[in-house]
Protein backbone atom coordinates (compact mmCIF):
# COMPACT_ATOMS: atom_id res chain seq x y z
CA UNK A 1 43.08 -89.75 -75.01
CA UNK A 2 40.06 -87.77 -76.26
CA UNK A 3 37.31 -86.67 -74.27
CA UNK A 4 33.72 -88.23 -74.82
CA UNK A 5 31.13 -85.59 -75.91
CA UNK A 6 28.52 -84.15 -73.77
CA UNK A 7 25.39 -86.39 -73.55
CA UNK A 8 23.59 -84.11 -72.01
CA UNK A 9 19.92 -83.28 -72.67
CA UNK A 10 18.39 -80.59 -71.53
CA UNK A 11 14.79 -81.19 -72.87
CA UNK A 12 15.06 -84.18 -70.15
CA UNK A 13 15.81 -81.47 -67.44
CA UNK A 14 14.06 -78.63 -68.45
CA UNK A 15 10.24 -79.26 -66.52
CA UNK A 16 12.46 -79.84 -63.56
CA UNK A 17 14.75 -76.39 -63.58
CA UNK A 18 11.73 -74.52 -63.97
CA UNK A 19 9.36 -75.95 -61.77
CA UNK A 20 8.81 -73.25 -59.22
CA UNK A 21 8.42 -70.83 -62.65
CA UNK A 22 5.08 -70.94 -63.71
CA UNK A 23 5.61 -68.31 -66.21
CA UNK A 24 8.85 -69.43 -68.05
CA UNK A 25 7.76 -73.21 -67.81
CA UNK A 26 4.90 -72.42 -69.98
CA UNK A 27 6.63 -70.23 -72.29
CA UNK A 28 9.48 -72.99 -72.52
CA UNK A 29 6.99 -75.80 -73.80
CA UNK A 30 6.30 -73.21 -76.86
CA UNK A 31 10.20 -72.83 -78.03
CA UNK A 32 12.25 -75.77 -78.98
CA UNK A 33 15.55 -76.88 -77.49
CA UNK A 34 18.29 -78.00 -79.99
CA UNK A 35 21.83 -79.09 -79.04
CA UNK A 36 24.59 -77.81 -80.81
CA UNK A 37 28.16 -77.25 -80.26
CA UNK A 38 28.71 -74.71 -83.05
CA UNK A 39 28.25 -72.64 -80.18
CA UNK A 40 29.89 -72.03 -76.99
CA UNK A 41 27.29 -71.87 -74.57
CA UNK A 42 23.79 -71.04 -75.28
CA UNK A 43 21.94 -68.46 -77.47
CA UNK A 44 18.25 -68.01 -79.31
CA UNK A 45 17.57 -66.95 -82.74
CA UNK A 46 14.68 -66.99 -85.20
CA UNK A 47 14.24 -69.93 -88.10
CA UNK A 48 13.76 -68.99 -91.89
CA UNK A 49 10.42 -70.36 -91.06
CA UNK A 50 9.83 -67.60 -88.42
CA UNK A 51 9.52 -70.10 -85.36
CA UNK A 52 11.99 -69.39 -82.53
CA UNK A 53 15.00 -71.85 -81.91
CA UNK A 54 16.97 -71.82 -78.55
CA UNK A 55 20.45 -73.96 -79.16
CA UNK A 56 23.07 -74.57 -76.36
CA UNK A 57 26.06 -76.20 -75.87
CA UNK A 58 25.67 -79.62 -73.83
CA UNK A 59 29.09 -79.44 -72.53
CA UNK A 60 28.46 -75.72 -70.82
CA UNK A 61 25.32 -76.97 -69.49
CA UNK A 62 26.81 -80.34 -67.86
CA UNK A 63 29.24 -78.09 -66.24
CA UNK A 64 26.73 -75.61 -64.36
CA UNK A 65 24.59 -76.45 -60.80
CA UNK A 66 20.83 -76.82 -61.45
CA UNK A 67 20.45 -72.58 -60.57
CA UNK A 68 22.64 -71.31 -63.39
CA UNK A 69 20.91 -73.82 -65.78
CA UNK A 70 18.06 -72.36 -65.14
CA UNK A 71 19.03 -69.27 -65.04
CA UNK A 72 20.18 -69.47 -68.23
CA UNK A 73 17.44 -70.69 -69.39
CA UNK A 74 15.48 -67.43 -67.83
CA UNK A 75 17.86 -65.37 -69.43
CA UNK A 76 17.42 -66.91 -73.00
CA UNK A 77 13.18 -66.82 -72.93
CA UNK A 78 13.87 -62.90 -71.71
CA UNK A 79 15.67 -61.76 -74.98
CA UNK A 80 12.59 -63.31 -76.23
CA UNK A 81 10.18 -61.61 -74.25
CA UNK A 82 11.92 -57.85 -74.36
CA UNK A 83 12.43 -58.51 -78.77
CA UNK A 84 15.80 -58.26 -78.67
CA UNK A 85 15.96 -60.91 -80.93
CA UNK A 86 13.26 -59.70 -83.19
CA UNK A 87 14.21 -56.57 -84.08
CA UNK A 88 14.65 -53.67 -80.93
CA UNK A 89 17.73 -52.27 -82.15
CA UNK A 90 20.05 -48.85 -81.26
CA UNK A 91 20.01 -47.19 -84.27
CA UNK A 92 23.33 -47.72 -85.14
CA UNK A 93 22.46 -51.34 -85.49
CA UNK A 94 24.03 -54.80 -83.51
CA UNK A 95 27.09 -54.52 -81.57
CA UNK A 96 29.31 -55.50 -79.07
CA UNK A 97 28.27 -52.80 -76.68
CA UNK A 98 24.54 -53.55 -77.41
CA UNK A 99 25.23 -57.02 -76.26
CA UNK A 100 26.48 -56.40 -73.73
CA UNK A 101 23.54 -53.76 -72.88
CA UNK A 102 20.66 -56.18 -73.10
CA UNK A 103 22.48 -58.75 -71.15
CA UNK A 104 23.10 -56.29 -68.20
CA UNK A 105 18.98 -55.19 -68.53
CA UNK A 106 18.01 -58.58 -68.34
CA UNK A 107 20.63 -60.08 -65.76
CA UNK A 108 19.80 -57.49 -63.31
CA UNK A 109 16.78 -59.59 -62.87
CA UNK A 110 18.59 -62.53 -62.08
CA UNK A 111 21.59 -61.65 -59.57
CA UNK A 112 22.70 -65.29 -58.00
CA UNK A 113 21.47 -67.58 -60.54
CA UNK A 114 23.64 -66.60 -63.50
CA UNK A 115 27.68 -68.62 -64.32
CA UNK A 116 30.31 -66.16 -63.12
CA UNK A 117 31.14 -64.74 -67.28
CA UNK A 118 28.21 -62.88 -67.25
CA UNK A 119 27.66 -59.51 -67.39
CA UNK A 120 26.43 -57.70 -63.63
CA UNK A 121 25.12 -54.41 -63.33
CA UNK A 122 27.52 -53.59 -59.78
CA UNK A 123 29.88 -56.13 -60.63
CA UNK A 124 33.43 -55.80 -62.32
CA UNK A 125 33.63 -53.60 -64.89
CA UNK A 126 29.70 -52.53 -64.38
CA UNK A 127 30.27 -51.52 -60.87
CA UNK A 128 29.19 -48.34 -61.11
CA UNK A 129 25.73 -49.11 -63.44
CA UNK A 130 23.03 -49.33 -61.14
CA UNK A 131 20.19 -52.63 -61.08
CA UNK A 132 16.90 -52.39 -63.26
CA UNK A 133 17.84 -50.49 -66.09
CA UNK A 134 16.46 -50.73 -69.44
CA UNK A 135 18.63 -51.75 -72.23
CA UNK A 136 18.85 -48.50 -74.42
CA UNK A 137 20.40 -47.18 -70.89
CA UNK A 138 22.96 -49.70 -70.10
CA UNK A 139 23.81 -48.90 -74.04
CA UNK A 140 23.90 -45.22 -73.34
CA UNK A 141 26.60 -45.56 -70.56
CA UNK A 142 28.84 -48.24 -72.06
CA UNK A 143 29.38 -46.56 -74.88
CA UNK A 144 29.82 -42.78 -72.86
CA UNK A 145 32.36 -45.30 -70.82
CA UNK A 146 34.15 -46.08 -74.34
CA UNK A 147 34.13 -42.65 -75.70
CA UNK A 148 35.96 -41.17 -72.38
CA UNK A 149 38.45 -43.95 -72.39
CA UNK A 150 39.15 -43.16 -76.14
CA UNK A 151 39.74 -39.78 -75.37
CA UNK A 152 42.10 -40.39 -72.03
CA UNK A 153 43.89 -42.60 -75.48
CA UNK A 154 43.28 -45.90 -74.13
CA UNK A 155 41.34 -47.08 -77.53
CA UNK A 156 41.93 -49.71 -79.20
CA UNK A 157 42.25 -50.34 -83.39
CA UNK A 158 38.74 -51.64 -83.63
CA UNK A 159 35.64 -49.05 -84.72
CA UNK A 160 33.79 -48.00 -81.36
CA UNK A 161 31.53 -51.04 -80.41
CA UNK A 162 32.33 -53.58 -83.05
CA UNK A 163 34.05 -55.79 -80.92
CA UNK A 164 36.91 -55.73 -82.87
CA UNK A 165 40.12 -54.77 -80.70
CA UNK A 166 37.82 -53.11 -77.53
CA UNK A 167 40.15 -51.61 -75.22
CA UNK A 168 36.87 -51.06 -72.17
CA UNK A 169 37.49 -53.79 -70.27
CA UNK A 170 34.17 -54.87 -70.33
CA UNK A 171 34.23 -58.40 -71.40
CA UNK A 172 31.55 -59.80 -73.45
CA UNK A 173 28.19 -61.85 -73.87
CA UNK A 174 28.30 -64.62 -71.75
CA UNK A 175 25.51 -66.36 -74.50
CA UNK A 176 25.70 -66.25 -78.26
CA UNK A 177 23.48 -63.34 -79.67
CA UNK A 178 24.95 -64.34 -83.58
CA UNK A 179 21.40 -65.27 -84.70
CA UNK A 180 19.91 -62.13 -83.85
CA UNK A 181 20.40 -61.02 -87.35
CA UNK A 182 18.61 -64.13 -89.20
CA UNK A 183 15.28 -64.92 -90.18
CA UNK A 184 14.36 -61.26 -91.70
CA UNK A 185 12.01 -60.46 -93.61
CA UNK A 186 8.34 -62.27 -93.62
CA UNK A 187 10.09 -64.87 -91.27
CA UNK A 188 10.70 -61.90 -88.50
CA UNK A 189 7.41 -60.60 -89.34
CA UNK A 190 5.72 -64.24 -88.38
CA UNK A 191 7.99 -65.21 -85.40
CA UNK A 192 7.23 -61.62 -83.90
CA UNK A 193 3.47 -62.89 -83.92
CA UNK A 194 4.21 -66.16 -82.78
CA UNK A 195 6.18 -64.80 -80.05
CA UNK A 196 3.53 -62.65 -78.82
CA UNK A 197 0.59 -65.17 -79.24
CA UNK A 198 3.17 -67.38 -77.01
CA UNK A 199 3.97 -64.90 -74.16
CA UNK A 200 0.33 -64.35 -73.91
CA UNK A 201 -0.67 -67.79 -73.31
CA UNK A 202 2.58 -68.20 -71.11
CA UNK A 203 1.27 -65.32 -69.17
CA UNK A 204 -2.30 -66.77 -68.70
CA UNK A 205 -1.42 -69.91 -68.00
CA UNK A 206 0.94 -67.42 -64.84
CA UNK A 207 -2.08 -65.46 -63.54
CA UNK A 208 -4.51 -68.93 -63.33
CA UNK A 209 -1.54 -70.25 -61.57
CA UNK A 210 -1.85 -66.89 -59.47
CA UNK A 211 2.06 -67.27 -59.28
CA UNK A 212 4.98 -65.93 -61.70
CA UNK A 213 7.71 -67.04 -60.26
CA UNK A 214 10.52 -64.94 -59.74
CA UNK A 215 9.15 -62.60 -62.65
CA UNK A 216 9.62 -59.12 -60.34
CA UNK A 217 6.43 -56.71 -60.54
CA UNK A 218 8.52 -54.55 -62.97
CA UNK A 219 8.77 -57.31 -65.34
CA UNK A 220 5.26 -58.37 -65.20
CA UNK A 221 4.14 -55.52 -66.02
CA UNK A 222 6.44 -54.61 -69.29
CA UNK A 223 5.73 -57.96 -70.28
CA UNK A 224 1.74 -56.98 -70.10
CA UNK A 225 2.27 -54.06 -71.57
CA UNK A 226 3.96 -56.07 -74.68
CA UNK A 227 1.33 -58.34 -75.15
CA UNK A 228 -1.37 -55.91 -74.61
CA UNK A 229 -3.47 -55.55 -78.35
CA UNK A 230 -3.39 -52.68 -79.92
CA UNK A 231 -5.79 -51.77 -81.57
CA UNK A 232 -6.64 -49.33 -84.22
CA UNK A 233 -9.37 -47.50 -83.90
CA UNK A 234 -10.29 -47.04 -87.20
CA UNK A 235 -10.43 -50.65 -88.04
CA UNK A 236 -12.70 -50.90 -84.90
CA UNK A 237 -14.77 -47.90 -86.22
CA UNK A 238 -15.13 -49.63 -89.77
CA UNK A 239 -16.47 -53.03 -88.55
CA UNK A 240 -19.01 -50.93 -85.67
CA UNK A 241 -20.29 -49.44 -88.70
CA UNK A 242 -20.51 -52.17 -90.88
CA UNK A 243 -22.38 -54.31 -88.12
CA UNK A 244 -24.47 -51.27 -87.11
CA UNK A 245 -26.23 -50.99 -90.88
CA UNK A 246 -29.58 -52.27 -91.34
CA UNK A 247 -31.64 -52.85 -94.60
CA UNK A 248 -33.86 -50.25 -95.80
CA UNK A 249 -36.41 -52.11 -98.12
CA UNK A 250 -38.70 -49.45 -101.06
CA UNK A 251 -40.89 -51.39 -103.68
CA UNK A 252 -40.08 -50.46 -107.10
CA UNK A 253 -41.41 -51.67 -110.29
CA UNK A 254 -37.66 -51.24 -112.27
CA UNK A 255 -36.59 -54.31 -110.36
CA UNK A 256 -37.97 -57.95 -110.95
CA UNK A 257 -39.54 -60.03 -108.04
CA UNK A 258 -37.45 -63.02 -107.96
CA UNK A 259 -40.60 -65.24 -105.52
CA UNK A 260 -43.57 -63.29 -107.92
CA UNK A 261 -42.28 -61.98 -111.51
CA UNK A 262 -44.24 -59.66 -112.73
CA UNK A 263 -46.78 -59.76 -110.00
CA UNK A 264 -45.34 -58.43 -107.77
CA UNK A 265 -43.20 -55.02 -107.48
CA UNK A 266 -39.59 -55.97 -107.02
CA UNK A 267 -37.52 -54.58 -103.87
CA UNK A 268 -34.27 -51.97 -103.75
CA UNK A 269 -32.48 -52.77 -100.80
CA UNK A 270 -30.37 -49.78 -99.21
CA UNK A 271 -28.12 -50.30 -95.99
CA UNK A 272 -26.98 -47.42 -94.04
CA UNK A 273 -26.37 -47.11 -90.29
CA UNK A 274 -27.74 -44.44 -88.46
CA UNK A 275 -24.89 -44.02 -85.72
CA UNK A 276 -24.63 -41.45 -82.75
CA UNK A 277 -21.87 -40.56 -81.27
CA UNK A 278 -22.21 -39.09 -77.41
CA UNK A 279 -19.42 -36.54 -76.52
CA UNK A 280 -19.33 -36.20 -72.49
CA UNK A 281 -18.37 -32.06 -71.87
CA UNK A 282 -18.51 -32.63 -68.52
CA UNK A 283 -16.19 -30.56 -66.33
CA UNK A 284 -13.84 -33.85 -65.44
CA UNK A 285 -13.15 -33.91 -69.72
CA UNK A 286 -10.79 -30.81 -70.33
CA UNK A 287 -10.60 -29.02 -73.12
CA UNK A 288 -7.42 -31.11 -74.21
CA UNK A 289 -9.22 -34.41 -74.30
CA UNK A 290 -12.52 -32.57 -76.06
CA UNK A 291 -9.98 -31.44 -78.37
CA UNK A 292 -8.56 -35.18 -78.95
CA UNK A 293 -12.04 -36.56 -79.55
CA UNK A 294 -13.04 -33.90 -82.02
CA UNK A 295 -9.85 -34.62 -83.87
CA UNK A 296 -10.58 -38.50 -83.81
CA UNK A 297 -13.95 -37.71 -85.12
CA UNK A 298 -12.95 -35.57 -87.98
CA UNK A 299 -11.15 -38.67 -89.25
CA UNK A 300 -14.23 -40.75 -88.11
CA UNK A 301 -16.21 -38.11 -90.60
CA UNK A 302 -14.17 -40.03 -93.59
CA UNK A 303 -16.13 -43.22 -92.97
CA UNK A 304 -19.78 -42.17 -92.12
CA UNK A 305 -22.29 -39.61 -91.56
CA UNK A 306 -23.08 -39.45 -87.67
CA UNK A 307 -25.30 -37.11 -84.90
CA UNK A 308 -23.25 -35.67 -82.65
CA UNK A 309 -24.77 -35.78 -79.28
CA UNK A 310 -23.18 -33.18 -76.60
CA UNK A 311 -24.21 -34.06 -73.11
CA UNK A 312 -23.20 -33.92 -69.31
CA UNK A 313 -25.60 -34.85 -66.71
CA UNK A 314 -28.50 -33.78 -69.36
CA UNK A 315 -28.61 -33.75 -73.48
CA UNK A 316 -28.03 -30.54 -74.99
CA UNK A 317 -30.49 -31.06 -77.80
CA UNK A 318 -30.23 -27.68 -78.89
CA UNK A 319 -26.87 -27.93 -79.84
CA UNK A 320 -27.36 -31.81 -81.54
CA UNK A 321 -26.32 -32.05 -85.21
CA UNK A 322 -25.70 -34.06 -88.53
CA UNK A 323 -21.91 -34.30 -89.27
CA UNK A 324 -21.62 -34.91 -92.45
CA UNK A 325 -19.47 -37.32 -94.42
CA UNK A 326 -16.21 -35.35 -95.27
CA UNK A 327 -17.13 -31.98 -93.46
CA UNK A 328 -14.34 -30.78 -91.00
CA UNK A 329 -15.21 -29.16 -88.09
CA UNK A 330 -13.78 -27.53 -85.07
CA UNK A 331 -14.27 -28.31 -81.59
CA UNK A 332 -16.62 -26.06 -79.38
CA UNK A 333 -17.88 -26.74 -75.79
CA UNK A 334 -21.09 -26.25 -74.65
CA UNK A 335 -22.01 -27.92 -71.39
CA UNK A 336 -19.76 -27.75 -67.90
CA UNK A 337 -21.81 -30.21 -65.37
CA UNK A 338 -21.02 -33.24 -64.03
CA UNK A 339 -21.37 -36.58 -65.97
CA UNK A 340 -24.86 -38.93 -66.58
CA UNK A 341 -24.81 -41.60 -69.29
CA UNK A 342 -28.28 -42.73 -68.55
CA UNK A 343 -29.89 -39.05 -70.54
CA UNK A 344 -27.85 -39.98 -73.91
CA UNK A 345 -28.29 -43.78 -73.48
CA UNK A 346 -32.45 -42.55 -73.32
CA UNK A 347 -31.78 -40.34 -76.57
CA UNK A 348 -30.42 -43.17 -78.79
CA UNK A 349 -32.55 -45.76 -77.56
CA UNK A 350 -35.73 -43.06 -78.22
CA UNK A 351 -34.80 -42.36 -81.71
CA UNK A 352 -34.02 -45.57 -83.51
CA UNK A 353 -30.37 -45.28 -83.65
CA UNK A 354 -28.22 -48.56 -85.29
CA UNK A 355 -24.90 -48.17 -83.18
CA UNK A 356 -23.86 -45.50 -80.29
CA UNK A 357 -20.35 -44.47 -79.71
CA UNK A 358 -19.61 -42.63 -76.36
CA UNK A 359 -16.81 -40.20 -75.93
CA UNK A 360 -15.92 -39.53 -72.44
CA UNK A 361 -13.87 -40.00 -69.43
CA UNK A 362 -15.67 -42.61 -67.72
CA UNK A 363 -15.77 -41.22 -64.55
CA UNK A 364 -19.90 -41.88 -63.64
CA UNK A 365 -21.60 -44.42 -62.55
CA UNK A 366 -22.81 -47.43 -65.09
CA UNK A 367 -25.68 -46.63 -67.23
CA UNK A 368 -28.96 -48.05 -68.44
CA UNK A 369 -29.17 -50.90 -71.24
CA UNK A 370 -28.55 -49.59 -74.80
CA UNK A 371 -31.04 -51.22 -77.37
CA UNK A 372 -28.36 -50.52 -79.69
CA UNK A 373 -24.66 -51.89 -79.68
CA UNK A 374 -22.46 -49.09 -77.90
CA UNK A 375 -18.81 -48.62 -77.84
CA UNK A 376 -16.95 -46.48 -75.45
CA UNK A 377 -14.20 -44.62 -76.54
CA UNK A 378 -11.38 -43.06 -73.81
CA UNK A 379 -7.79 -41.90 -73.58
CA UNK A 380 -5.36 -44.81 -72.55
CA UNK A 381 -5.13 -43.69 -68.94
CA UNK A 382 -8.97 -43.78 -68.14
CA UNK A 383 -9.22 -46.80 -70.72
CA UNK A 384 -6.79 -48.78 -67.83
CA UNK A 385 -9.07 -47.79 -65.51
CA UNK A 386 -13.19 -47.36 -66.20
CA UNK A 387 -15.03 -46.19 -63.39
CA UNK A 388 -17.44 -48.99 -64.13
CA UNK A 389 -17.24 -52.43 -65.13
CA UNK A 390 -18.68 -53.12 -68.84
CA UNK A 391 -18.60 -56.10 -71.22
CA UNK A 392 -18.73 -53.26 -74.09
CA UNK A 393 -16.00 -52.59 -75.94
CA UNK A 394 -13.83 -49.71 -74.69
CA UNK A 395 -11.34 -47.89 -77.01
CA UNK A 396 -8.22 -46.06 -76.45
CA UNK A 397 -7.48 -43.62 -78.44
CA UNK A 398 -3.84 -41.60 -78.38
């Protein structure tokens, strides 16, 4: 007599599991669910249209209590959130023992909610791999693990971490990582957007929630730290520019006046944007970060022509000057004082300037209006944290 196939449905079940999960529900309701028993339990991969596809076996997920579904389930949407699907590799490529490695990484977050295959850093054959590890580590000490018990002649026929005739002990994937390698190309390019524009929304939808679950603090903030836009600077630089230039009009007889022909002298039109750039030598902004500015600004000096503006708790007008486009120049400090942005916020507003770009630390209080659109541009660790709270755009540079 022949069994009857698994009617199960996990789309039915799915709101349920992960009700208490603010974080993975949302995230869930952005990847589809399809059954299929070409595999035998559960496993995500990326379509050749770039959208991400989670299959599982309805049979393995009849058999499990309502925890281990949905800890499966966690354990899926985190290969997705960590890219292991889209494209964070060893360099040597997929494996067994890189399977293995992002399983332990991720599982270590889920200890209790997981069937009883699956790979547990202090469990089994990973007793002695601590919790929390990242999955280039786990990788680092499975395969040091292999490479001793070749050498003590345990190995087996297979080539180290294919899979193929293994002699470690160490089991394998409890889900099916085979459609990690499909959908290259464009269609990895797209899903790796997708999947970011997803975990972003999965994450707001988590903080207005002001709950993420079980997502630990560690987790939160790698996956913050993924979906965090970065930005390059010079793009950024290029549109401030652009929306900085204004329209110088001169009469001229050599062109027509399209409202008055020949009454009228025509008009040349010639944009250019008159931008300043503030550089805060304060005694908070050490030489290495002056450094780092005036090497961001040398590249800066391919764009446009700018006036460099030193300045600590005062303008040092005697040392203000034209950089030119294309000039290179080396950096020099001339000021040691504490920090004011209200004297070079005066400066630019006093001499017509189209856009103002401050280089500094941040550490001083907020400063006056600009009549001109400012940017602010930091090093990543004061960009994370401004001394002052500012609807103008701040810029990290590396």
């Amino acid at each position: 007599m022949t069994s009857q196939p698994s009617t199960f449905d996990l789309n039915k079940h799915t709101a349920r599991l992960l009700m208490s999960e603010p974080f993975f529900a949302a995230l869930s309701r952005r990847i589809n669910k399809r059954k299929s028993t070409a595999i035998p339990t559960a496993g995500v991969r990326v379509t050749d249209d770039g959208h991400f596809e989670m299959l599982y076996n309805p049979a393995f997920f009849e058999d499990l209590t309502d925890v281990q579904r949905a800890g499966v389930l966690k354990h899926e949407f985190y290969h997705l959130v960590f890219e292991h699907v889209t494209g964070r590799l060893p360099e040597a490529g997929m494996s067994k023992m890189w399977n293995i490695a992002t399983d332990l990484a991720i599982n270590s977050h889920l200890v209790g909610e997981l069937p009883e295959q699956c790979c547990m850093p202090g469990q089994g054959p990973f007793v002695e791999l601590p919790l929390g590890k990242s999955a280039e580590y786990y990788f680092a000490e499975i395969k040091k693990q292999q490479d001793e018990n070749e050498g003590d002649g345990e190995g087996g026929s297979g080539e180290p971490g294919d899979g193929e005739g293994d002699s470690s002990g160490m089991g394998d994937s409890f889900d099916d990582h085979s459609g990690w390698g499909e959908g290259q190309g464009a269609a990895q390019d797209i899903a790796k957007e997708r999947l970011k524009d997803s975990v972003k929304k999965a994450a707001e939808e988590a903080q207005k929630a002001n709950s993420w679950g079980s997502v630990s603090g560690e987790c939160r903030r790698e996956i913050i730290e993924r979906i965090s836009t970065r930005v390059d600077w010079r793009k950024v630089l290029r549109y401030f520019i652009k929306t900085s230039q204004r329209a110088n009009k001169t009469r001229t007889v050599k062109r027509l006046n399209k409202r008055y022909p020949y009454i009228h002298a025509g008009s040349r039109v010639k944009r250019q944007a008159r931008i300043a750039i503030s550089i805060d030598q304060s005694g908070s902004v050490d030489d290495g970060m002056l450094s780092a500015f005036f090497s961001e600004l040398n590249k800066l000096a391919e764009l446009a022509e700018f006036t460099v503006i030193p300045f600590d708790t005062e303008v040092a007008e005697d040392h203000i000057y034209t950089w030119k486009r294309g000039e290179n120049r080396k950096w020099e400090r001339v000021r040691y004082g504490g920090t004011d942005f209200n004297p070079p916020t005066k400066y630019v507003n006093a001499n017509g300037f189209d856009g103002h770009i401050v280089l500094t630390d941040l550490c001083a209080s907020k400063p006056i209006a600009s009549k001109c659109q400012r940017m602010w541009m930091t090093t990543k660790q004061y960009a994370a944290r401004p001394y002052f709270a500012t609807t103008e755009r701040i810029i990290a540079i590396d």
